[in-house]
PDB file of N, CA and C in Angstrom:
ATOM      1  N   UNK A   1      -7.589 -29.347  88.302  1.00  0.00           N
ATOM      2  CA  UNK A   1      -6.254 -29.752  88.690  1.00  0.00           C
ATOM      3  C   UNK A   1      -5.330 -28.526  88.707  1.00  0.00           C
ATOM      4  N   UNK A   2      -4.713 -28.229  89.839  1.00  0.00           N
ATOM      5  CA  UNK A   2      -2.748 -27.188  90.201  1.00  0.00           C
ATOM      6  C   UNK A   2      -1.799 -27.168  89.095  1.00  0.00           C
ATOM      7  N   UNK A   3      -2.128 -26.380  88.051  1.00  0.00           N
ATOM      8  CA  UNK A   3      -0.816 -26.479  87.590  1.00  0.00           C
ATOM      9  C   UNK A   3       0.426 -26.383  88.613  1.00  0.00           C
ATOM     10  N   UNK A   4       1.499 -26.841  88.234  1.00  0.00           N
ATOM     11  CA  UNK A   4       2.461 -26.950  88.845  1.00  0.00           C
ATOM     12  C   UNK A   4       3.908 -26.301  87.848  1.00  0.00           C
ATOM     13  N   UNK A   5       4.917 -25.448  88.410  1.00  0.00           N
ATOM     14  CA  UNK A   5       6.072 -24.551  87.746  1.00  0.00           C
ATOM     15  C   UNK A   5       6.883 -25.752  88.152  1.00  0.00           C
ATOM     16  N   UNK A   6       7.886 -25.890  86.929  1.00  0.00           N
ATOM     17  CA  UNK A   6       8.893 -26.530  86.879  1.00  0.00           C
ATOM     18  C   UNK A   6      10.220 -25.758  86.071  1.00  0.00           C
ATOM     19  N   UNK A   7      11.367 -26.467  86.213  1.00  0.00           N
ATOM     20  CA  UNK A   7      12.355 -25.809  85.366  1.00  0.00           C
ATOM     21  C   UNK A   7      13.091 -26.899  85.125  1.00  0.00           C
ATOM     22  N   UNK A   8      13.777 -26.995  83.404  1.00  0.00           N
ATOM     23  CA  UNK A   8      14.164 -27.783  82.805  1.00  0.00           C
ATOM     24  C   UNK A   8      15.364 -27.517  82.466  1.00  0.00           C
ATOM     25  N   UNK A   9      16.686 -28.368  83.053  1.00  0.00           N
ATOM     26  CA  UNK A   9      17.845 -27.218  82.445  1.00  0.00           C
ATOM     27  C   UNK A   9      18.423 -28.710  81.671  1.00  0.00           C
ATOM     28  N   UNK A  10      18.980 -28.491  80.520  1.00  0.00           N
ATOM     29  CA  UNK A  10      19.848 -29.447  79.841  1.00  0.00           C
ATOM     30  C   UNK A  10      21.231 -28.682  79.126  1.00  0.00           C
ATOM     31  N   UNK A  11      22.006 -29.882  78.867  1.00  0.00           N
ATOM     32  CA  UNK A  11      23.125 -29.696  78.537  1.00  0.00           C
ATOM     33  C   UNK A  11      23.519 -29.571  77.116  1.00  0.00           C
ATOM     34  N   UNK A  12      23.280 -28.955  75.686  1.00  0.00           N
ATOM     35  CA  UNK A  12      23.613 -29.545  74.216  1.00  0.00           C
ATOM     36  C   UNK A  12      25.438 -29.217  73.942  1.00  0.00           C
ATOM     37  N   UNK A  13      25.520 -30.423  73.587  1.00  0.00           N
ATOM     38  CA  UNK A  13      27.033 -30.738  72.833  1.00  0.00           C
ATOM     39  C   UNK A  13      27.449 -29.119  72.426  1.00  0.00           C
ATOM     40  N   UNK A  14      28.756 -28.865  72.370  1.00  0.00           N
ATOM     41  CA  UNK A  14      29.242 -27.839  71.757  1.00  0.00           C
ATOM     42  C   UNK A  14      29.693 -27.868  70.629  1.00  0.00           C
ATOM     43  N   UNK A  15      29.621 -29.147  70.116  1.00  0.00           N
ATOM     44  CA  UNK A  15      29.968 -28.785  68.908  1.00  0.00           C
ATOM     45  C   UNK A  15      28.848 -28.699  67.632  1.00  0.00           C
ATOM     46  N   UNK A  16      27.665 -29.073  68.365  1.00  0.00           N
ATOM     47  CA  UNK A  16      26.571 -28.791  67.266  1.00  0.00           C
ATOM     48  C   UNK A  16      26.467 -26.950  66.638  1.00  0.00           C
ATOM     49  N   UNK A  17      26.201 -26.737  65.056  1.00  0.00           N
ATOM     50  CA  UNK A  17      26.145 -25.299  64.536  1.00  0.00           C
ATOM     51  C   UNK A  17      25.112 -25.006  64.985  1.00  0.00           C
ATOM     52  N   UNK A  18      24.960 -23.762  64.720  1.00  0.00           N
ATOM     53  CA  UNK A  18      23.906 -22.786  65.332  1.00  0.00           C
ATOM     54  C   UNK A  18      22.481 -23.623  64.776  1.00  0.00           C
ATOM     55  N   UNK A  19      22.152 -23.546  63.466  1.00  0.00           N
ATOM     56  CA  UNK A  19      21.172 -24.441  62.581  1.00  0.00           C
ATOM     57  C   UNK A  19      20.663 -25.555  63.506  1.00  0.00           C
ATOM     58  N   UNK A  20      21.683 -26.522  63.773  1.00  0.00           N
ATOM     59  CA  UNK A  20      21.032 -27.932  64.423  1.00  0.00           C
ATOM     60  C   UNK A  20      20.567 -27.472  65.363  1.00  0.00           C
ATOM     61  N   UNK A  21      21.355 -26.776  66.450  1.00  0.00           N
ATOM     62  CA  UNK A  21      21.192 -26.277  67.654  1.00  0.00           C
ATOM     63  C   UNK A  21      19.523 -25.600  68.013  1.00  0.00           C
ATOM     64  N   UNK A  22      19.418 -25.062  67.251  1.00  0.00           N
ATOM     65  CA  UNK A  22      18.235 -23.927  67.321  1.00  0.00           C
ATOM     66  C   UNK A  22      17.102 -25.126  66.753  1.00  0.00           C
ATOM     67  N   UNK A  23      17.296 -26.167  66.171  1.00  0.00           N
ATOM     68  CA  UNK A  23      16.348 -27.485  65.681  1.00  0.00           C
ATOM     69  C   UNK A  23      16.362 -28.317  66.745  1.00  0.00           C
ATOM     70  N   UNK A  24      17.065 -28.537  67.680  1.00  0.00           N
ATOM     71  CA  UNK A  24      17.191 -28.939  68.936  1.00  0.00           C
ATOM     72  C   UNK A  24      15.744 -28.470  69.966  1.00  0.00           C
ATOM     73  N   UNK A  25      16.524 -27.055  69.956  1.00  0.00           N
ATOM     74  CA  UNK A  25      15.810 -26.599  71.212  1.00  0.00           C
ATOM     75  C   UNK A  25      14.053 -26.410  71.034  1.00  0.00           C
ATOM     76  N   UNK A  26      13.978 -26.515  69.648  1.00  0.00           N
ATOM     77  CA  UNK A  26      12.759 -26.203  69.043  1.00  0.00           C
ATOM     78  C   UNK A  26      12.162 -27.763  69.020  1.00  0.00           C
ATOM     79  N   UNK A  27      12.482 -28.566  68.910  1.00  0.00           N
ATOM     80  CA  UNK A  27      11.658 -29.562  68.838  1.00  0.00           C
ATOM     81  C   UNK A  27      11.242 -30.087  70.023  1.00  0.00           C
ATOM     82  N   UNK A  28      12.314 -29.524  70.807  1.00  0.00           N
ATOM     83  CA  UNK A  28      12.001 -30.241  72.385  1.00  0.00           C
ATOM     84  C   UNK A  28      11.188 -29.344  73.164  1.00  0.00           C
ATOM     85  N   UNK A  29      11.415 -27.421  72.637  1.00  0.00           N
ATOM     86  CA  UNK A  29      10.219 -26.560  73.166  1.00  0.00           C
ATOM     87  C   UNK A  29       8.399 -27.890  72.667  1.00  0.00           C
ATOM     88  N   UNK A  30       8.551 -27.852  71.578  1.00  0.00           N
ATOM     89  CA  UNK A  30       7.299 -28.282  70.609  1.00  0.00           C
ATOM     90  C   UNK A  30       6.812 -29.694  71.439  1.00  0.00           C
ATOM     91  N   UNK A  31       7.998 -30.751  72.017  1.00  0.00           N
ATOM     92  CA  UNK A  31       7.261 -31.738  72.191  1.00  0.00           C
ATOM     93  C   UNK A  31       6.719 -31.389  73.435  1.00  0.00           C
ATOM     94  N   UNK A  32       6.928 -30.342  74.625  1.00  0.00           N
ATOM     95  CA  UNK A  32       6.357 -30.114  76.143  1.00  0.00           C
ATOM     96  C   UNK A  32       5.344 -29.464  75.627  1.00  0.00           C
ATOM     97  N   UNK A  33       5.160 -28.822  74.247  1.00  0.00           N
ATOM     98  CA  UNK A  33       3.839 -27.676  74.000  1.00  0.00           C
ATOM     99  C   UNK A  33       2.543 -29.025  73.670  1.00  0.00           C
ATOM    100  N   UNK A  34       2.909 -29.962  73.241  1.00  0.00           N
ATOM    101  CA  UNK A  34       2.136 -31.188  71.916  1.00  0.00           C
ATOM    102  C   UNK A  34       1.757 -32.313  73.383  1.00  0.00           C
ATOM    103  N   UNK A  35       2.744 -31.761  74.777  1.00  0.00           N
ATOM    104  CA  UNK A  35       1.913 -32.768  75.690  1.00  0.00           C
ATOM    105  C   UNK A  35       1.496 -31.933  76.885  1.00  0.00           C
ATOM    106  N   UNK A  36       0.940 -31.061  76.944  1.00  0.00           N
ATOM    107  CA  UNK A  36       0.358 -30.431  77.825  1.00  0.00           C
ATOM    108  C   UNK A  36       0.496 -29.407  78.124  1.00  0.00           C
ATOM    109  N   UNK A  37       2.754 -29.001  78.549  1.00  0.00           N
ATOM    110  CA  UNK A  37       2.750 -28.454  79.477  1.00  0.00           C
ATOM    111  C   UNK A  37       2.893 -26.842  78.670  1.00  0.00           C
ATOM    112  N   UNK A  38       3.118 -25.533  79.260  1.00  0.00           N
ATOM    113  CA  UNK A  38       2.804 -24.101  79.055  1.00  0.00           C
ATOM    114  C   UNK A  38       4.440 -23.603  79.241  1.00  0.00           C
ATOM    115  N   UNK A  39       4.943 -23.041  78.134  1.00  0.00           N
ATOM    116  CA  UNK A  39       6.259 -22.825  77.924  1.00  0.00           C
ATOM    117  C   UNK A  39       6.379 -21.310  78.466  1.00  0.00           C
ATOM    118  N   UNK A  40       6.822 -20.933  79.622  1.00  0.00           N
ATOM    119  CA  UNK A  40       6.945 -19.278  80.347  1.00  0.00           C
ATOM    120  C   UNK A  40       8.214 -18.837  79.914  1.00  0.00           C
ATOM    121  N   UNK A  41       9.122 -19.868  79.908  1.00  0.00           N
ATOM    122  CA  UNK A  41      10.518 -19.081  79.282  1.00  0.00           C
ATOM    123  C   UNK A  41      11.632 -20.522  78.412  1.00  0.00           C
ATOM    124  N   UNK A  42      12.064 -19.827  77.431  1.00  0.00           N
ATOM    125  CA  UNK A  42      13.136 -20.955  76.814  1.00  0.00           C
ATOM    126  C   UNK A  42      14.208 -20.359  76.583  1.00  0.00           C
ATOM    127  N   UNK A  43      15.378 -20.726  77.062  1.00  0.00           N
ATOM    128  CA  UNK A  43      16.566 -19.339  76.992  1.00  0.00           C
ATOM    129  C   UNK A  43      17.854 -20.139  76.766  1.00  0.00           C
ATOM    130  N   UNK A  44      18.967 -19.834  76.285  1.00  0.00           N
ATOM    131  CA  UNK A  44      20.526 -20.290  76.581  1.00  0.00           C
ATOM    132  C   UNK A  44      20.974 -19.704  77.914  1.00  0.00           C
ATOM    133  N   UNK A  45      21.654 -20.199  78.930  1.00  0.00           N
ATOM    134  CA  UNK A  45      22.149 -19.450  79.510  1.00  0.00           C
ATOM    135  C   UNK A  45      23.680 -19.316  79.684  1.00  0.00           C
ATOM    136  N   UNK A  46      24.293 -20.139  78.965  1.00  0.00           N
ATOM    137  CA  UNK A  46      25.786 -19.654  78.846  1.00  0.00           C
ATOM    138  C   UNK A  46      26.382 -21.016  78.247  1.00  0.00           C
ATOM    139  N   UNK A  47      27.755 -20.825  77.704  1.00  0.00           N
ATOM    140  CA  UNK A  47      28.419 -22.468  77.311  1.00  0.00           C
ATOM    141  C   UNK A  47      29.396 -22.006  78.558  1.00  0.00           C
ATOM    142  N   UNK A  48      29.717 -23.393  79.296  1.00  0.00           N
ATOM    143  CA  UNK A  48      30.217 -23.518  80.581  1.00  0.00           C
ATOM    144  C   UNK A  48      31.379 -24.429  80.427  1.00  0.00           C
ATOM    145  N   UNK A  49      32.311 -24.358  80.852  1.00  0.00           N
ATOM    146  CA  UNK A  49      33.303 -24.920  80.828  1.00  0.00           C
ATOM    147  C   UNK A  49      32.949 -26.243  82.111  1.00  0.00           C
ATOM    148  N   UNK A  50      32.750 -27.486  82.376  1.00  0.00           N
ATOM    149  CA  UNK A  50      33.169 -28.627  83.356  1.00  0.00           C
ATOM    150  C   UNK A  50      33.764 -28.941  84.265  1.00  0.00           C
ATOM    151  N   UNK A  51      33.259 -29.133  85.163  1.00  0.00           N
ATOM    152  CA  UNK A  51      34.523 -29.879  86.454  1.00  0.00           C
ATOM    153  C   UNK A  51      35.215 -31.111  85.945  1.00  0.00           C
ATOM    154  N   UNK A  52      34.298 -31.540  85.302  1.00  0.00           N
ATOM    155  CA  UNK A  52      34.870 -33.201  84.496  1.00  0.00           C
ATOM    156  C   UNK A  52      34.696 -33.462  83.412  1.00  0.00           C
ATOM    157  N   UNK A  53      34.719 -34.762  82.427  1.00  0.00           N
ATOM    158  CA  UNK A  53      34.399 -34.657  81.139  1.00  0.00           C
ATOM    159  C   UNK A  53      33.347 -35.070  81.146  1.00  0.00           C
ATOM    160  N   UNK A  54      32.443 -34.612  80.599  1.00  0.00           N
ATOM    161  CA  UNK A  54      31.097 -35.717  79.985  1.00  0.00           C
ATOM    162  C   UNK A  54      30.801 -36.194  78.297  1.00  0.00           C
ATOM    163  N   UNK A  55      31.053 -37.369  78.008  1.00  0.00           N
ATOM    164  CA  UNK A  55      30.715 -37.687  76.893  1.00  0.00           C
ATOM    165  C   UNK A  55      31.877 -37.236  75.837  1.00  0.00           C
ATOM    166  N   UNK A  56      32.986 -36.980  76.625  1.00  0.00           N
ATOM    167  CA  UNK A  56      34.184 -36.619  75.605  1.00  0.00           C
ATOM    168  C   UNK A  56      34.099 -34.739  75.709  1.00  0.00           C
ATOM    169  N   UNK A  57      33.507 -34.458  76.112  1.00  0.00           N
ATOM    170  CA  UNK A  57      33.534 -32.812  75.922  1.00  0.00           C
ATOM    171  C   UNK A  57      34.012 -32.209  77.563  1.00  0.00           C
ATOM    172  N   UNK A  58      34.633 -31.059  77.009  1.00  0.00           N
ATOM    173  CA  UNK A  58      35.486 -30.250  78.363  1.00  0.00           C
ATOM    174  C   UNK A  58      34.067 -29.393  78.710  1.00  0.00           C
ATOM    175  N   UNK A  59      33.144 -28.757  77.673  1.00  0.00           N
ATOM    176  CA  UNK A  59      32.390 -27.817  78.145  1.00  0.00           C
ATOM    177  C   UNK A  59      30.636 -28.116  77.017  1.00  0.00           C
ATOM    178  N   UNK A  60      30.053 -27.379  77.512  1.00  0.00           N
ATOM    179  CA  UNK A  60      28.313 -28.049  77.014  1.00  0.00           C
ATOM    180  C   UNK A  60      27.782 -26.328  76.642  1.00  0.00           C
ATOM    181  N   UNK A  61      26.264 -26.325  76.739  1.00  0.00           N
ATOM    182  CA  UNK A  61      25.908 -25.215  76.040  1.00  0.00           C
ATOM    183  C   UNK A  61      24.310 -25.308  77.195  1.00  0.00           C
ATOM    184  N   UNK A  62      24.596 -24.399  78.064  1.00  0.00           N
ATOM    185  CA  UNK A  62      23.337 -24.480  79.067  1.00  0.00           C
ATOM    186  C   UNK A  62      22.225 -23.945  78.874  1.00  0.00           C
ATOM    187  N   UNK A  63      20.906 -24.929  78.623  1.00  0.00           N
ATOM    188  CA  UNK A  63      19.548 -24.241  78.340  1.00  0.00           C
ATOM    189  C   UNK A  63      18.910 -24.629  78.992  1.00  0.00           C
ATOM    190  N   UNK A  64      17.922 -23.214  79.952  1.00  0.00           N
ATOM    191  CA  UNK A  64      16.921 -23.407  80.432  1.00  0.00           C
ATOM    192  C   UNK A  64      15.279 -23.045  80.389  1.00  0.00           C
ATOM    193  N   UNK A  65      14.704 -23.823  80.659  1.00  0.00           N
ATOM    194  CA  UNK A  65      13.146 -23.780  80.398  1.00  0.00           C
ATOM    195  C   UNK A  65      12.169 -23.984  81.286  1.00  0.00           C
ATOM    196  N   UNK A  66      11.436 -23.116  81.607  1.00  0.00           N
ATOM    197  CA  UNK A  66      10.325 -22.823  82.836  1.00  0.00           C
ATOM    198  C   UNK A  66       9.196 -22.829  82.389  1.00  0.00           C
ATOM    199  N   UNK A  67       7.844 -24.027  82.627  1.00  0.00           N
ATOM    200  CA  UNK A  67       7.059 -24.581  82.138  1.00  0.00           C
ATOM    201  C   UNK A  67       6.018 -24.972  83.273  1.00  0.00           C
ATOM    202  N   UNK A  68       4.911 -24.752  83.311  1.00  0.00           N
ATOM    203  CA  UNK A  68       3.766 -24.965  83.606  1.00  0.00           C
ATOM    204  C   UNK A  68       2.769 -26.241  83.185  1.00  0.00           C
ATOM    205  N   UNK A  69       2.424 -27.140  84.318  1.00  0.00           N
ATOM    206  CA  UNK A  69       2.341 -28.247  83.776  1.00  0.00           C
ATOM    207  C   UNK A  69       1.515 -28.784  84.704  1.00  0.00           C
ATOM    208  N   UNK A  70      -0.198 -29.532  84.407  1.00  0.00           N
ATOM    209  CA  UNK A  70      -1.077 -29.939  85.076  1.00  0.00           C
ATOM    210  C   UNK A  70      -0.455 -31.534  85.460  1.00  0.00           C
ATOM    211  N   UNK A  71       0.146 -32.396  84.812  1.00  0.00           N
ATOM    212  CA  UNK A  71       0.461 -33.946  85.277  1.00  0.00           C
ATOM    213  C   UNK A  71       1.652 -33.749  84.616  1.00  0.00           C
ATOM    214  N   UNK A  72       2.469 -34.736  84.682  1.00  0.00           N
ATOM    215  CA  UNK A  72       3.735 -35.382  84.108  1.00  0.00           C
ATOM    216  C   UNK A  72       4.302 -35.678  82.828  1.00  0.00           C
ATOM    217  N   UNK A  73       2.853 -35.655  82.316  1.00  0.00           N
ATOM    218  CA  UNK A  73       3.001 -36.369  80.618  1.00  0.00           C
ATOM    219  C   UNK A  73       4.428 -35.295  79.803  1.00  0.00           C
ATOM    220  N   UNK A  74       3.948 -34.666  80.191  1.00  0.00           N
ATOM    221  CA  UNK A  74       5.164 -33.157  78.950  1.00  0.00           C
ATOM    222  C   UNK A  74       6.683 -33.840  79.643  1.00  0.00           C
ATOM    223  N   UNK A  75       6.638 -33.953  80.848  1.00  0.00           N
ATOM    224  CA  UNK A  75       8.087 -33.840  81.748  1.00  0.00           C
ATOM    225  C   UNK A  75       8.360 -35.374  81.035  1.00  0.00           C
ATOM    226  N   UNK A  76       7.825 -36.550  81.666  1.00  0.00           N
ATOM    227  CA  UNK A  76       7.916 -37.630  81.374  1.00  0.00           C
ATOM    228  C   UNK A  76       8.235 -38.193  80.039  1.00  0.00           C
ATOM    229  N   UNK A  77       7.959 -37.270  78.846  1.00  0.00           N
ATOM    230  CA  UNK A  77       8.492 -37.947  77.706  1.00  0.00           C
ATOM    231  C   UNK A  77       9.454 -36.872  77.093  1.00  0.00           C
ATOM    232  N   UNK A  78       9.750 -35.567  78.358  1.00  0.00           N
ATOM    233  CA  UNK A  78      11.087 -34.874  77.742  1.00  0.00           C
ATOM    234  C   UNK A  78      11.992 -35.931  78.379  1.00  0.00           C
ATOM    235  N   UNK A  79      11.456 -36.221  79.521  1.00  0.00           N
ATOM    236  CA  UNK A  79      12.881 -36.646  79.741  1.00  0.00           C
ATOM    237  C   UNK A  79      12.964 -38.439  79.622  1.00  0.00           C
ATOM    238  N   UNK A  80      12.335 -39.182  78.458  1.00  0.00           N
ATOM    239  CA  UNK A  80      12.270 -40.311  78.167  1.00  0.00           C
ATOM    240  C   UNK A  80      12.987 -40.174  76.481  1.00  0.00           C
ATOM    241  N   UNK A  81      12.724 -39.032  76.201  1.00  0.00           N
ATOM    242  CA  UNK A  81      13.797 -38.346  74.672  1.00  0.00           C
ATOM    243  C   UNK A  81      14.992 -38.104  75.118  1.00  0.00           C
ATOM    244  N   UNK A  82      15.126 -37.393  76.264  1.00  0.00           N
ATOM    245  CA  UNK A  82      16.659 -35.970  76.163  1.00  0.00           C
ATOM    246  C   UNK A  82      17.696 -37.580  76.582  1.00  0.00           C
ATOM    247  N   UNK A  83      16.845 -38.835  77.476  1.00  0.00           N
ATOM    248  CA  UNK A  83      18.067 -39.704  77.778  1.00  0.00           C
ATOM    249  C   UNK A  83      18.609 -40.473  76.670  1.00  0.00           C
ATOM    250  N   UNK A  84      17.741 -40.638  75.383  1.00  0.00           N
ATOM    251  CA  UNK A  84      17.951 -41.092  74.220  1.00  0.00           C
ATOM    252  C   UNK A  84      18.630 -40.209  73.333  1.00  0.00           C
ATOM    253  N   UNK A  85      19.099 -38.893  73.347  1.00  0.00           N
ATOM    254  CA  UNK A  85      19.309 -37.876  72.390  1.00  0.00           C
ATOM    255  C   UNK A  85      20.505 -37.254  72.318  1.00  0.00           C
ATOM    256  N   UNK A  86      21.994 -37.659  71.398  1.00  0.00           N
ATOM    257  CA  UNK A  86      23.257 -37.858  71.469  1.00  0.00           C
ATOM    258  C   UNK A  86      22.992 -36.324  71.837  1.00  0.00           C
ATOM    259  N   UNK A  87      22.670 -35.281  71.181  1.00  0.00           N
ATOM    260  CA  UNK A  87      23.150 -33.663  71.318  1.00  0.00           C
ATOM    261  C   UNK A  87      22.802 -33.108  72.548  1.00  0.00           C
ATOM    262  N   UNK A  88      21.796 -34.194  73.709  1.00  0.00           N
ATOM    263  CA  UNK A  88      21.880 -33.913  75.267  1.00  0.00           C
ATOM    264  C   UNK A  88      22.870 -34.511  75.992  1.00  0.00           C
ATOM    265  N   UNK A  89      24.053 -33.648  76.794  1.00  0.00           N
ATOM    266  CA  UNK A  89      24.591 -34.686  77.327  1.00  0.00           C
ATOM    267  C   UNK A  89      24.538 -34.805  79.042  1.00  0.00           C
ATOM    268  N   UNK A  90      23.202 -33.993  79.437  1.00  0.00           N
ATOM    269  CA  UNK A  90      22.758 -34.207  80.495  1.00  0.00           C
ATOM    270  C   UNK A  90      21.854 -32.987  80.656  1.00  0.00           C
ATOM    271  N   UNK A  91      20.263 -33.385  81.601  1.00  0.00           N
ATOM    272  CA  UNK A  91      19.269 -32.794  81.800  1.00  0.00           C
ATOM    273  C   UNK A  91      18.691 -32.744  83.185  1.00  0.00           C
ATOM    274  N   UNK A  92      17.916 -31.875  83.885  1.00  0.00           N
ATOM    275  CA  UNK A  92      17.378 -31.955  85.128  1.00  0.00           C
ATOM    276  C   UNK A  92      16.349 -31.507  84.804  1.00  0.00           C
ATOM    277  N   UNK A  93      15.471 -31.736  85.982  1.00  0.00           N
ATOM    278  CA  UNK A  93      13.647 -31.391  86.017  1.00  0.00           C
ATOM    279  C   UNK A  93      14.093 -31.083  87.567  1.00  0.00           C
ATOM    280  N   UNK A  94      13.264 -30.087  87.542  1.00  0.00           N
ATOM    281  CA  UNK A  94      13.066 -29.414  89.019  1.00  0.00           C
ATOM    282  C   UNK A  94      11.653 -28.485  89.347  1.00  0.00           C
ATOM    283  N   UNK A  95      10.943 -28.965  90.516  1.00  0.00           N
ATOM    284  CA  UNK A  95       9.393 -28.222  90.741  1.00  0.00           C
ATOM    285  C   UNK A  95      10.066 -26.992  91.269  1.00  0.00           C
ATOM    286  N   UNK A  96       9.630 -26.026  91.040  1.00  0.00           N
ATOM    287  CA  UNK A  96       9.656 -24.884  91.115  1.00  0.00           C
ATOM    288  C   UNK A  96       8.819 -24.308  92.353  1.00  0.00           C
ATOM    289  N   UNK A  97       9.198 -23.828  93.989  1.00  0.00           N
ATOM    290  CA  UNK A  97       8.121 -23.478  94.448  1.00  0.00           C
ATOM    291  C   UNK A  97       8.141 -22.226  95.033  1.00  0.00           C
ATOM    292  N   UNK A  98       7.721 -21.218  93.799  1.00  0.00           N
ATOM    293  CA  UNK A  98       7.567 -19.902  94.165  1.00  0.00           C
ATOM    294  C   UNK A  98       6.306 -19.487  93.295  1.00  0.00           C
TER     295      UNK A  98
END
């Protein structure tokens, strides 16, 4: 089976401390590692200020993650968590084709 490149960008609350934050990103690196998929990069890429509010907040904390992945299973239960998970307040999945 093709692995297939994807990229995972989500949104965490700004007001979580560094501590939770970094327990965040780590559990959700751990659950795509525990279902298949191959972690190429996990990064912050900036706290962003909003066009609108989401969830009561003016601005979020942008992380992205580029992952290698034979089926769905890794994608499918990140993103069956991140819609359940107050410190996401929004996530995308995107195939990657380069």
């Amino acid at each position: 089976m093709e692995t297939t490149k994807y990229e995972i960008t989500y949104i965490i609350r700004p007001d979580l401390d560094d501590a939770a934050k970094t327990a965040l990103v780590e559990r959700f690196d751990k659950l795509l590692k525990d279902n298949g998929a191959d972690i190429l990069d996990s990064k912050d890429w900036s706290k962003r200020r909003f066009a609108y509010e989401i969830g009561g907040f003016n601005e979020g904390i942008y992380h992205v993650i580029t992952v290698n992945a034979d089926d769905d299973a890794a994608l499918n239960e990140f993103d069956r968590l991140a819609k359940i998970n107050d410190s996401i307040l929004r996530h995308m999945i995107v195939k990657r084709e380069d």
